[in-house]
PDB file of N, CA and C in Angstrom:
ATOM      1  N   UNK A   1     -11.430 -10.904 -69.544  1.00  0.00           N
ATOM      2  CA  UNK A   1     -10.739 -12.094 -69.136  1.00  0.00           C
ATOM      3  C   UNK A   1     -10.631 -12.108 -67.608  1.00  0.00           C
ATOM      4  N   UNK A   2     -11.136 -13.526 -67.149  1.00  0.00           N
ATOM      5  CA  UNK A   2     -10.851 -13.561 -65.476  1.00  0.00           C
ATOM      6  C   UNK A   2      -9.783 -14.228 -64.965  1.00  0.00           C
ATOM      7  N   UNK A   3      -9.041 -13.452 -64.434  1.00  0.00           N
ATOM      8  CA  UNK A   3      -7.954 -14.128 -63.616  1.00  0.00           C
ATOM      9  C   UNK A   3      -8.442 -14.366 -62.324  1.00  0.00           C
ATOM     10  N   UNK A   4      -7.706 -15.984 -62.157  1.00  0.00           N
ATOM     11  CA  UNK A   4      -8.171 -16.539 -60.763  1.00  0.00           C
ATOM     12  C   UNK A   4      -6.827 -16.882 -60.364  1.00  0.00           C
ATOM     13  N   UNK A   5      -6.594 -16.620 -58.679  1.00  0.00           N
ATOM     14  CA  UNK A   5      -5.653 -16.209 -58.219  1.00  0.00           C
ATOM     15  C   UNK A   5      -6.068 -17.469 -57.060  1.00  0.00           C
ATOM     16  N   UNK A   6      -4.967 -18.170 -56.770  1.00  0.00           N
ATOM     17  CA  UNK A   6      -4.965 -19.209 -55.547  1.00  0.00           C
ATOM     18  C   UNK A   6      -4.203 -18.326 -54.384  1.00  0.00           C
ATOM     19  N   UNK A   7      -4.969 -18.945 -53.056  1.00  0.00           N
ATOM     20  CA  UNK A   7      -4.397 -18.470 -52.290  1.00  0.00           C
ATOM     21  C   UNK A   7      -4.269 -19.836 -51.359  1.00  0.00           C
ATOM     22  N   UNK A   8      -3.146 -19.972 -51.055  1.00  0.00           N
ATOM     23  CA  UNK A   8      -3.187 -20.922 -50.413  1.00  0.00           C
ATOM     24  C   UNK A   8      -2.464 -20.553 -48.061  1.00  0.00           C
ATOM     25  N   UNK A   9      -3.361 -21.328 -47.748  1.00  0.00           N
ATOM     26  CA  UNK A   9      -2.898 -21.058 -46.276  1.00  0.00           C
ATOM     27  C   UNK A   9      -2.071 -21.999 -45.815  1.00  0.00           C
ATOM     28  N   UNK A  10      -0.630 -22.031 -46.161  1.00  0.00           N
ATOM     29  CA  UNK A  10       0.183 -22.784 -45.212  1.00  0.00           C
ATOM     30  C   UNK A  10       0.498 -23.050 -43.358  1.00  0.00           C
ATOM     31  N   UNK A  11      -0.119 -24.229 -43.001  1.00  0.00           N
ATOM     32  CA  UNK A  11       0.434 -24.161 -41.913  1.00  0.00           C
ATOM     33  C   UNK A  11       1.625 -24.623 -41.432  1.00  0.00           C
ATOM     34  N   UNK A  12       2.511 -23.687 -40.330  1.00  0.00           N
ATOM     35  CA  UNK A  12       3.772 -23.517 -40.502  1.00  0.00           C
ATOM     36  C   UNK A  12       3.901 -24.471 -38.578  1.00  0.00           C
ATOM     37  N   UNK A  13       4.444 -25.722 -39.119  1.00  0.00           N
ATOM     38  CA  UNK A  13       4.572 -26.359 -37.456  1.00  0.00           C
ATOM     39  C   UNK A  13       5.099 -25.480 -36.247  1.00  0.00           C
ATOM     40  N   UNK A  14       5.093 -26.140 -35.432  1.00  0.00           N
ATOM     41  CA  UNK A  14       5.813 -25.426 -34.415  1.00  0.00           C
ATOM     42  C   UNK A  14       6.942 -24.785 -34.659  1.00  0.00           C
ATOM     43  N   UNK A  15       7.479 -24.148 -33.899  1.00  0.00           N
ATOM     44  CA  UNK A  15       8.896 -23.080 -34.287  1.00  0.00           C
ATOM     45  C   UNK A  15       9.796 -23.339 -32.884  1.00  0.00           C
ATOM     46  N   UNK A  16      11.035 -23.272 -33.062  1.00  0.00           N
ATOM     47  CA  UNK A  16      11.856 -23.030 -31.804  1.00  0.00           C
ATOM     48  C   UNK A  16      12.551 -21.966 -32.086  1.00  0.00           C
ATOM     49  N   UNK A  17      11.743 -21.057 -31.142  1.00  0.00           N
ATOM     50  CA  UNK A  17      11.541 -19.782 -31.137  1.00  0.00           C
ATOM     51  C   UNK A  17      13.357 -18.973 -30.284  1.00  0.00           C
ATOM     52  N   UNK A  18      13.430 -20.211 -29.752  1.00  0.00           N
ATOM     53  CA  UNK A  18      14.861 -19.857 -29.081  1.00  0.00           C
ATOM     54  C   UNK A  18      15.202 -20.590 -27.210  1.00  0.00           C
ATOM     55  N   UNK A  19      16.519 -19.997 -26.966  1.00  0.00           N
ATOM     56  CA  UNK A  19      16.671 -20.842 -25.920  1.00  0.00           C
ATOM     57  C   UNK A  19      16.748 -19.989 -24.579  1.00  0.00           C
ATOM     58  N   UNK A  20      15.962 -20.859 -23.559  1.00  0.00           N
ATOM     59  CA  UNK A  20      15.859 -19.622 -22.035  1.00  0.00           C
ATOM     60  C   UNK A  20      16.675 -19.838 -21.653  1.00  0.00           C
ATOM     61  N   UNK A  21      16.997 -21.032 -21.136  1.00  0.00           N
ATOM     62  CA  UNK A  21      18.353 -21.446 -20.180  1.00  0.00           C
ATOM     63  C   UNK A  21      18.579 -22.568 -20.537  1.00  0.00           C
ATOM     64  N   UNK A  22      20.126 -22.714 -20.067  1.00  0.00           N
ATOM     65  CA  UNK A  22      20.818 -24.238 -20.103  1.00  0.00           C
ATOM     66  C   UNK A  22      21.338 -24.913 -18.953  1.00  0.00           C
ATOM     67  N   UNK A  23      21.364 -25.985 -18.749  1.00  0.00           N
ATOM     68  CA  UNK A  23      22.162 -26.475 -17.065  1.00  0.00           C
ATOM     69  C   UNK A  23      22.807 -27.651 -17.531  1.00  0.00           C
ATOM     70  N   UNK A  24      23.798 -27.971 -17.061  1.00  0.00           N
ATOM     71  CA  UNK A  24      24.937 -28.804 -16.785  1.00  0.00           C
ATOM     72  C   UNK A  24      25.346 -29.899 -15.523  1.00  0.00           C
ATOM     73  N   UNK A  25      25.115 -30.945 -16.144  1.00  0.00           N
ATOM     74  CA  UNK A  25      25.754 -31.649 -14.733  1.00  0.00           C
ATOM     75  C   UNK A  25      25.808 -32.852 -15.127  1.00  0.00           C
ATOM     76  N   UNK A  26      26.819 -33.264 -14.513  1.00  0.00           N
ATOM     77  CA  UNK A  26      27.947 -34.125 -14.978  1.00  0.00           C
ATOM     78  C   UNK A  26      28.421 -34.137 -16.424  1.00  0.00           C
ATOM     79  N   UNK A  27      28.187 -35.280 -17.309  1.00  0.00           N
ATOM     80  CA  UNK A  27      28.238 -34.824 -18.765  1.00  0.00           C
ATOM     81  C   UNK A  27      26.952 -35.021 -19.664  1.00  0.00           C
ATOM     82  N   UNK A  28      26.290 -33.988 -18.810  1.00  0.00           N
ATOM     83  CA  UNK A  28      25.051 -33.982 -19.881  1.00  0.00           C
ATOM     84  C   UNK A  28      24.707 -32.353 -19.476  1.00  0.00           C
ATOM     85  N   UNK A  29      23.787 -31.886 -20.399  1.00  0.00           N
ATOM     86  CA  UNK A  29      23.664 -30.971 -20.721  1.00  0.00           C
ATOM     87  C   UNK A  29      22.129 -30.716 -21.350  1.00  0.00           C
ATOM     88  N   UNK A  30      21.473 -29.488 -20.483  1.00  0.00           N
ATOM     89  CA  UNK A  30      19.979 -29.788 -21.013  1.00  0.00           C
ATOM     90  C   UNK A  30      19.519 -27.982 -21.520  1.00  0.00           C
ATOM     91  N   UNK A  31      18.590 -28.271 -21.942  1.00  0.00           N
ATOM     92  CA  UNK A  31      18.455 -26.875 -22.762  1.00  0.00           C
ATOM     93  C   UNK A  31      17.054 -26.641 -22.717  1.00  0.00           C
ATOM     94  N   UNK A  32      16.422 -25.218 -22.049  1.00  0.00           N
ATOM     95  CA  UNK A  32      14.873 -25.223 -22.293  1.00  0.00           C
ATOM     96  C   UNK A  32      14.419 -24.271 -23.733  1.00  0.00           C
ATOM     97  N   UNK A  33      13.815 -25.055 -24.661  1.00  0.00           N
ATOM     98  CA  UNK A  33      13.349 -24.542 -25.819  1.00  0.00           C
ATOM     99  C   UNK A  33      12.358 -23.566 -25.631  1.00  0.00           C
ATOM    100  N   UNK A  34      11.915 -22.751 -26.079  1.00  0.00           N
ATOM    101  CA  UNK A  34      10.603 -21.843 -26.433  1.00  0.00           C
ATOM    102  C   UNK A  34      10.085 -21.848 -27.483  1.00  0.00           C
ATOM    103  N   UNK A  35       8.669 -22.588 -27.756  1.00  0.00           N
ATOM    104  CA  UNK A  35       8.292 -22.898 -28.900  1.00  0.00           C
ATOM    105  C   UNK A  35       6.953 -22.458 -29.010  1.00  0.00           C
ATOM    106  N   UNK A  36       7.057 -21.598 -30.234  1.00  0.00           N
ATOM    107  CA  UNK A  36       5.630 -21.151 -30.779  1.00  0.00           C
ATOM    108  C   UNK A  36       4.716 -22.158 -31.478  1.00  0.00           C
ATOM    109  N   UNK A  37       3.941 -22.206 -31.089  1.00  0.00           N
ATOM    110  CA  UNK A  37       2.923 -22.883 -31.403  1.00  0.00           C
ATOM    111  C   UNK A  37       1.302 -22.124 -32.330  1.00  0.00           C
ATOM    112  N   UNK A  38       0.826 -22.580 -33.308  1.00  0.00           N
ATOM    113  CA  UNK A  38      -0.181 -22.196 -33.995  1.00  0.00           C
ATOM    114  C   UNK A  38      -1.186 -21.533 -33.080  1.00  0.00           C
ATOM    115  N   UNK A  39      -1.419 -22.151 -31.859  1.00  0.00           N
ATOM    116  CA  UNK A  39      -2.403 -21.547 -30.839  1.00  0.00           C
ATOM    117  C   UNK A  39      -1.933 -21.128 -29.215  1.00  0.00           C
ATOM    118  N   UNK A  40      -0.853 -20.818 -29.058  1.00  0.00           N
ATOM    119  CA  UNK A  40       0.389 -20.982 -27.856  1.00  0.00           C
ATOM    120  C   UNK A  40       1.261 -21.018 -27.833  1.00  0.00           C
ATOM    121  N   UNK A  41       1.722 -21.329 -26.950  1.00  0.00           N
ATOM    122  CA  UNK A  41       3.318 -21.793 -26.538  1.00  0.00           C
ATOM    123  C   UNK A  41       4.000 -23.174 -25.726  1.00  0.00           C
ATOM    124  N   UNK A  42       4.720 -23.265 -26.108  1.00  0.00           N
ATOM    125  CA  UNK A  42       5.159 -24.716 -25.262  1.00  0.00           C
ATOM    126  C   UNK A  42       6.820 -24.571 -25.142  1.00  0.00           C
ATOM    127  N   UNK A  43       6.871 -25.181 -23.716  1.00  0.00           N
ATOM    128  CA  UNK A  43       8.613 -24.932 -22.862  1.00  0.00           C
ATOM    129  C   UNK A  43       8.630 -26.652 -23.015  1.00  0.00           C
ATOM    130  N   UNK A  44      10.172 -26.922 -23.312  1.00  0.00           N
ATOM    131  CA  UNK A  44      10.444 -28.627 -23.347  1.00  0.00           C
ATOM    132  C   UNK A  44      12.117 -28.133 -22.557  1.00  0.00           C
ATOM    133  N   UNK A  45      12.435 -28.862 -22.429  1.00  0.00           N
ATOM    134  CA  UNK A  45      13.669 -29.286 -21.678  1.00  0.00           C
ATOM    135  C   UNK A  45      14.233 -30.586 -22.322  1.00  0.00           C
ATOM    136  N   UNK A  46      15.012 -30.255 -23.178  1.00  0.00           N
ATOM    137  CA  UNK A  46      15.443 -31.408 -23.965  1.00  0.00           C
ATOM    138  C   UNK A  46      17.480 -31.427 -23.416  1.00  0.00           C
ATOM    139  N   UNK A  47      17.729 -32.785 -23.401  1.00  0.00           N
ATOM    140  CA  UNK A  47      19.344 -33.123 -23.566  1.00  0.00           C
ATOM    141  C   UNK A  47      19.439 -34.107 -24.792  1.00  0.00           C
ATOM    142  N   UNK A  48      20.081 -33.243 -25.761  1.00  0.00           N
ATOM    143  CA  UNK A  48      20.197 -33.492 -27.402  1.00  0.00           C
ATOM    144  C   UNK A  48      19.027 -33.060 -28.058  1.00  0.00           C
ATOM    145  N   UNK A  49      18.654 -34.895 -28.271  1.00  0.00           N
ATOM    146  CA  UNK A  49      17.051 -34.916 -29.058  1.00  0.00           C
ATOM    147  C   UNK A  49      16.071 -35.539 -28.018  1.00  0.00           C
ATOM    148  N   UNK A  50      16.569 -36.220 -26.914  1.00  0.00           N
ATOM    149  CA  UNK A  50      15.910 -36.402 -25.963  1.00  0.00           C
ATOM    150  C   UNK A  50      14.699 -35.338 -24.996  1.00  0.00           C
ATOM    151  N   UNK A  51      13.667 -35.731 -25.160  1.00  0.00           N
ATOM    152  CA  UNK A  51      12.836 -34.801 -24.236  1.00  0.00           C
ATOM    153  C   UNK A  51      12.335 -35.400 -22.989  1.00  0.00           C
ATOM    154  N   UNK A  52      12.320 -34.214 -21.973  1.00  0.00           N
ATOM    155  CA  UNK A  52      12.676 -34.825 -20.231  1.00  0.00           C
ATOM    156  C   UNK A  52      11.250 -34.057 -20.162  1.00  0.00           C
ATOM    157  N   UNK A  53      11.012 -32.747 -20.417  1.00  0.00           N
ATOM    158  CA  UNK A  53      10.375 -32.552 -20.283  1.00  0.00           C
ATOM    159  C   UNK A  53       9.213 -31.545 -21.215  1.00  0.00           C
ATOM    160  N   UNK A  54       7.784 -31.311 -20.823  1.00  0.00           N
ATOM    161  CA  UNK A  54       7.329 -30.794 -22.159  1.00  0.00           C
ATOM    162  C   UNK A  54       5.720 -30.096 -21.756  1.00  0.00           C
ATOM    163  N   UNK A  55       5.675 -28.696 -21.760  1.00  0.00           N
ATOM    164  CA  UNK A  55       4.528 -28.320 -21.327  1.00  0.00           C
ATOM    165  C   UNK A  55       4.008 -27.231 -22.527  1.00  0.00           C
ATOM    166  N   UNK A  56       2.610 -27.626 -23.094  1.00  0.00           N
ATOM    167  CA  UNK A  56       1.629 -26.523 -23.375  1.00  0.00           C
ATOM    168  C   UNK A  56       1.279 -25.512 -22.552  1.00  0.00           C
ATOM    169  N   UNK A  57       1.366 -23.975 -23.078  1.00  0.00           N
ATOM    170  CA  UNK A  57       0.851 -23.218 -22.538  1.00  0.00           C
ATOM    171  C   UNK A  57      -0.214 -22.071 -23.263  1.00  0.00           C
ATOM    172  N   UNK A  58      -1.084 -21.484 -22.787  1.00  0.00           N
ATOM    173  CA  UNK A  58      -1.877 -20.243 -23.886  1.00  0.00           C
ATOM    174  C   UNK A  58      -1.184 -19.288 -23.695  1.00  0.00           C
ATOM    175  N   UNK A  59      -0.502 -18.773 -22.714  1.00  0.00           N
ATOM    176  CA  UNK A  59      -0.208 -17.322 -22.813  1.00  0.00           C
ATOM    177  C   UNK A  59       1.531 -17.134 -22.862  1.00  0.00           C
ATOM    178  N   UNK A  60       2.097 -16.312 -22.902  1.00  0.00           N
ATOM    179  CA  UNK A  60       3.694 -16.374 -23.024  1.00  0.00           C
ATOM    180  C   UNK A  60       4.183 -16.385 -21.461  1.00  0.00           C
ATOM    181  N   UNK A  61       3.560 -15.813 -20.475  1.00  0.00           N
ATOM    182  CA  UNK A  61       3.777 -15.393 -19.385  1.00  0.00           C
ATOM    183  C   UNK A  61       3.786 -16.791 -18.569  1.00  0.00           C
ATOM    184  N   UNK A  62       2.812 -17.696 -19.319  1.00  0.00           N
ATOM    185  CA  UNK A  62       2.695 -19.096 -18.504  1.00  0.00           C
ATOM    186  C   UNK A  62       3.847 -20.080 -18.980  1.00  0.00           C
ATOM    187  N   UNK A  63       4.167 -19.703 -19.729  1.00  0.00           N
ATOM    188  CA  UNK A  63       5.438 -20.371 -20.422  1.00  0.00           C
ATOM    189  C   UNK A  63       6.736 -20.654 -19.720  1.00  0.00           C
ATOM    190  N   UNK A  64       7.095 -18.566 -19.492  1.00  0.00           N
ATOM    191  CA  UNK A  64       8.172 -18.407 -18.769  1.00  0.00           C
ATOM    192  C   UNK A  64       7.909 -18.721 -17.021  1.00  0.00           C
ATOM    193  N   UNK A  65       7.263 -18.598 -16.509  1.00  0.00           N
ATOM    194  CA  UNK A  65       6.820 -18.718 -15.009  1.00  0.00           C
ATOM    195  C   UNK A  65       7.180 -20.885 -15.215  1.00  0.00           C
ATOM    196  N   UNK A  66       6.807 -21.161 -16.113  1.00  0.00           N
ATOM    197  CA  UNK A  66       6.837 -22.736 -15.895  1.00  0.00           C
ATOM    198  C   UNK A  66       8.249 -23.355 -16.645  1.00  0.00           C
ATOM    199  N   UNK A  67       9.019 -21.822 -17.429  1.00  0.00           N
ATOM    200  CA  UNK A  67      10.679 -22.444 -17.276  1.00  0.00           C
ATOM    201  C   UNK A  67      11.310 -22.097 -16.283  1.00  0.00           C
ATOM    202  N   UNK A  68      10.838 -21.207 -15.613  1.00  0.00           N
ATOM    203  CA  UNK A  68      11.259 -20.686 -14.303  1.00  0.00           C
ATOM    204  C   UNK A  68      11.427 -21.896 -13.440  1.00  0.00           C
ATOM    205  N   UNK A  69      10.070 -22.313 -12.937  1.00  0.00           N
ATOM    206  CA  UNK A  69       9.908 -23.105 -12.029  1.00  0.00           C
ATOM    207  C   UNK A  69      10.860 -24.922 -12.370  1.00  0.00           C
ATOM    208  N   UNK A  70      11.084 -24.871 -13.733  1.00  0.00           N
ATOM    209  CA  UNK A  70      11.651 -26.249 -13.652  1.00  0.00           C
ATOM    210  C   UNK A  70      13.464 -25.768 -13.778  1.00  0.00           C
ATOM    211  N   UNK A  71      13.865 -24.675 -14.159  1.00  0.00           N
ATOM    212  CA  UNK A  71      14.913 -24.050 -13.933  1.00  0.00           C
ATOM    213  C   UNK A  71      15.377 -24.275 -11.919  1.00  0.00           C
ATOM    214  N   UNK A  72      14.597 -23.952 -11.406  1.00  0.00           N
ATOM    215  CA  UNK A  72      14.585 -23.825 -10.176  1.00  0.00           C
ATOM    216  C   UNK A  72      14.714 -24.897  -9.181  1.00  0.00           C
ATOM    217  N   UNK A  73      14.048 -26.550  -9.776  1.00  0.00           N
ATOM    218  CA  UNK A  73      13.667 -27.939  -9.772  1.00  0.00           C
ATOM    219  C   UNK A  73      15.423 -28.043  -9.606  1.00  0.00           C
ATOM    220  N   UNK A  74      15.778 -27.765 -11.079  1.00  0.00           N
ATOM    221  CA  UNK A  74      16.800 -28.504 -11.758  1.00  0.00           C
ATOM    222  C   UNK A  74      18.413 -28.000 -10.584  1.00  0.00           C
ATOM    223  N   UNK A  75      18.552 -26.788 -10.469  1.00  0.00           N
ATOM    224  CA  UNK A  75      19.414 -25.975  -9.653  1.00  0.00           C
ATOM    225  C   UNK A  75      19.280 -26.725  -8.410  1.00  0.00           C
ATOM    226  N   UNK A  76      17.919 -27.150  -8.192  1.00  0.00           N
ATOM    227  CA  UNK A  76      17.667 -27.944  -6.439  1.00  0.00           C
ATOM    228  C   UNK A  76      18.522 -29.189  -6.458  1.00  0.00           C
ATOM    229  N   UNK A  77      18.401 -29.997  -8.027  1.00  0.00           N
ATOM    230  CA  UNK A  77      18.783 -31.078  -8.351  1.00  0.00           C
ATOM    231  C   UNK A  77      20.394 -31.244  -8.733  1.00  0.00           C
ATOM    232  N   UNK A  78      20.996 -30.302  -8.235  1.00  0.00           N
ATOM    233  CA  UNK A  78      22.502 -30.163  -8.395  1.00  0.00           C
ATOM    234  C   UNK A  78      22.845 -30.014  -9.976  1.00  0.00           C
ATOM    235  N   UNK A  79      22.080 -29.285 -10.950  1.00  0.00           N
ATOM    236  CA  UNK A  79      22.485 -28.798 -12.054  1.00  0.00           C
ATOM    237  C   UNK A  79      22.662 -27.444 -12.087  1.00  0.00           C
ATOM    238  N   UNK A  80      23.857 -27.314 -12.598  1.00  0.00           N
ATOM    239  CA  UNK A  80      25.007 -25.548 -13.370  1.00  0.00           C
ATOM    240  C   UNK A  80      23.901 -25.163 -14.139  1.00  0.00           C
ATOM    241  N   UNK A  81      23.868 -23.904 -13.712  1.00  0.00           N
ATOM    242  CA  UNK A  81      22.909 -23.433 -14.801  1.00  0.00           C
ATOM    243  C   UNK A  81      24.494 -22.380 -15.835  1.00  0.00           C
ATOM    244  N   UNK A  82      24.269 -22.852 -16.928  1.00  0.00           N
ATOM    245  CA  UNK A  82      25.725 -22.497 -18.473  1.00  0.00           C
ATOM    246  C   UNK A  82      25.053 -20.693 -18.743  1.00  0.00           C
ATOM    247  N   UNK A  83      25.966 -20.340 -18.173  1.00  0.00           N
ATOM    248  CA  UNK A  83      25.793 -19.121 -18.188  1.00  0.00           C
ATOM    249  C   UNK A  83      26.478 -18.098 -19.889  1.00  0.00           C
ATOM    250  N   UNK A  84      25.981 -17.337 -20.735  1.00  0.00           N
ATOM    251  CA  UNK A  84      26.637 -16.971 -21.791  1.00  0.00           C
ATOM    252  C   UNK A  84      27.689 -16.238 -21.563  1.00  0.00           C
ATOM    253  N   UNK A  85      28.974 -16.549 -22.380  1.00  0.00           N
ATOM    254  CA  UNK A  85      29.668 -15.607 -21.869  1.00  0.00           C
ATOM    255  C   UNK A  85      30.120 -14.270 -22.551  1.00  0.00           C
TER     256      UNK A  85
END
């Protein structure tokens, strides 16, 4: 007797993998996501569900260097960066 066995390959969407930093100013509040991606990574800068901002990257290193740099934007731009306490 043959047993046939399915295998099936789910693909699993993007992930929010977690949060780098947050900044504050006035009453809004923005948050940079880290999101795994099937072939990469991608940094967004969202306040709520709103997205301000949103970059693909291939490597992890290009990810963080480009939350860095809009971290850095944002601090220029008179936003608190919400420190954990």
């Amino acid at each position: 007797m043959k047993r046939h066995e399915s295998r099936s390959v789910r693909y699993e969407g993007p992930e929010d993998v977690g949060t780098l930093w947050m900044m504050h100013r006035r009453e809004h509040t923005a948050r940079c996501a880290l999101i795994a991606r099937r072939n990469g990574w991608e940094v967004r800068v969202l306040m709520g569900r709103d997205l301000l901002l949103e970059e693909r990257c291939e490597r992890a290193d290009e990810a963080f260097s480009t939350a860095e740099l809009w971290k850095t934007r944002m601090l220029q731009d008179g936003w608190r960066q919400v420190l954990p306490a």
